[in-house]
Protein backbone atom coordinates (compact mmCIF):
# COMPACT_ATOMS: atom_id res chain seq x y z
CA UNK A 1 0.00 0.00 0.00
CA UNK A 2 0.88 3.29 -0.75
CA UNK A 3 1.85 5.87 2.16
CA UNK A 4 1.26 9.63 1.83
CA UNK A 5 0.74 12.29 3.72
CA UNK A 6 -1.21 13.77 1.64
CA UNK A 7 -5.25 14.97 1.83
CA UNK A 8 -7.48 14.69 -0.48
CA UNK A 9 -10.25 17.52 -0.76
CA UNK A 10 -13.48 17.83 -2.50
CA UNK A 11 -12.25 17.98 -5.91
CA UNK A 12 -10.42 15.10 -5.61
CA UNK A 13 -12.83 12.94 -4.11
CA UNK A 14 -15.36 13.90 -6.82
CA UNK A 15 -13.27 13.15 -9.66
CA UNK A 16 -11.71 9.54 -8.07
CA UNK A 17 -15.64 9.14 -7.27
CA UNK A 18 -16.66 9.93 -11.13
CA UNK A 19 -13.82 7.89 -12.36
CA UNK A 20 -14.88 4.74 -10.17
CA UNK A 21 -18.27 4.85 -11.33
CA UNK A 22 -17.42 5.00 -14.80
CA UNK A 23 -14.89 2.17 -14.35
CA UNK A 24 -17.57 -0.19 -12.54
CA UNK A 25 -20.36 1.21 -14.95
CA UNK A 26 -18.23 0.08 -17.90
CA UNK A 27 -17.48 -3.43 -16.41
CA UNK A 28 -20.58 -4.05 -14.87
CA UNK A 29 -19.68 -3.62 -11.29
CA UNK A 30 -21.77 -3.10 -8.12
CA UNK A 31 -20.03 0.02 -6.13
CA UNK A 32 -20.27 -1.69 -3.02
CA UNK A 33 -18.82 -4.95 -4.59
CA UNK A 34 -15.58 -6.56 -3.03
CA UNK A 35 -13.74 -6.14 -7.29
CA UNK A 36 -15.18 -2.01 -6.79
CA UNK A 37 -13.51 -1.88 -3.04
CA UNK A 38 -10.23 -3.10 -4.12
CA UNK A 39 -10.51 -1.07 -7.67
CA UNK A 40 -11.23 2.13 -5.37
CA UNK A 41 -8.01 1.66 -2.74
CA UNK A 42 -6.22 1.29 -5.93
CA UNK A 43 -7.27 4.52 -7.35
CA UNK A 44 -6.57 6.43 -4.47
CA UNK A 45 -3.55 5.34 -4.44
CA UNK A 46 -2.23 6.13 -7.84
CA UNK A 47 -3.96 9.35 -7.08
CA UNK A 48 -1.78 10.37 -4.25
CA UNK A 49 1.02 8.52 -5.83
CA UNK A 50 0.48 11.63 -8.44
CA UNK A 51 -1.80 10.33 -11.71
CA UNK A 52 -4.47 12.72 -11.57
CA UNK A 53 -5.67 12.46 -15.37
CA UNK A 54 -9.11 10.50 -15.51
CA UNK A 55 -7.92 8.68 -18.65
CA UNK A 56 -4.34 7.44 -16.92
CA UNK A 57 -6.33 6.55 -13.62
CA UNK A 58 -8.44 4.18 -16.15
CA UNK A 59 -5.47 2.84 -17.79
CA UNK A 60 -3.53 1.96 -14.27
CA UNK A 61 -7.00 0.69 -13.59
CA UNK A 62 -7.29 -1.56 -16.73
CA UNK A 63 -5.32 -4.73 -15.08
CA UNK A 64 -7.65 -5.29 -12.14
CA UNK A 65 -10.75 -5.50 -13.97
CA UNK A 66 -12.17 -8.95 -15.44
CA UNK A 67 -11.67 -7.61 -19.19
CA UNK A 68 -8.07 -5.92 -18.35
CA UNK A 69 -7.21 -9.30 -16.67
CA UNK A 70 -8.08 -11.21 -19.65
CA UNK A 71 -5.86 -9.57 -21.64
CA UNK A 72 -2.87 -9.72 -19.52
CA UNK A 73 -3.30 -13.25 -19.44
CA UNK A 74 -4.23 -13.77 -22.93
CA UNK A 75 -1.09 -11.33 -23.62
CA UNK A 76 2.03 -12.97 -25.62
CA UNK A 77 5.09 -12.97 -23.72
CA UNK A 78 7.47 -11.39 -26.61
């Protein structure tokens, strides 16, 4: 887990909020799901850990989601 001393304020906490709900929305996630909880400690920490872009939150995002899973897994090891 990521460590900071950091706060978050409103601003922040609506934008990781928008950016969960589209992430679940587009996977078909329940918010209050156990795959949403760990999707959300995730975001917060590549927040504070200084990605702040909604699009590069997604794309950190990508691997813990069924779909982004699937195509680590399916990836070919080059």
């Amino acid at each position: 887990m990521f460590s900071s001393y950091d706060t978050l304020d409103n601003d922040d906490l609506t934008l990781l909020r928008r950016v969960l709900e589209e992430v679940c929305a587009d996977k078909g996630l329940q918010l209050n799901g156990d795959e949403a909880k760990t999707i959300a400690r995730e975001l917060v920490n590549w927040y504070l850990f200084g990605v702040k872009h909604p699009d590069q939150l997604k794309e950190m995002l990508r691997p813990l989601t069924p779909a982004g899973r699937a195509e680590v897994e399916g990836a070919d090891p080059a």
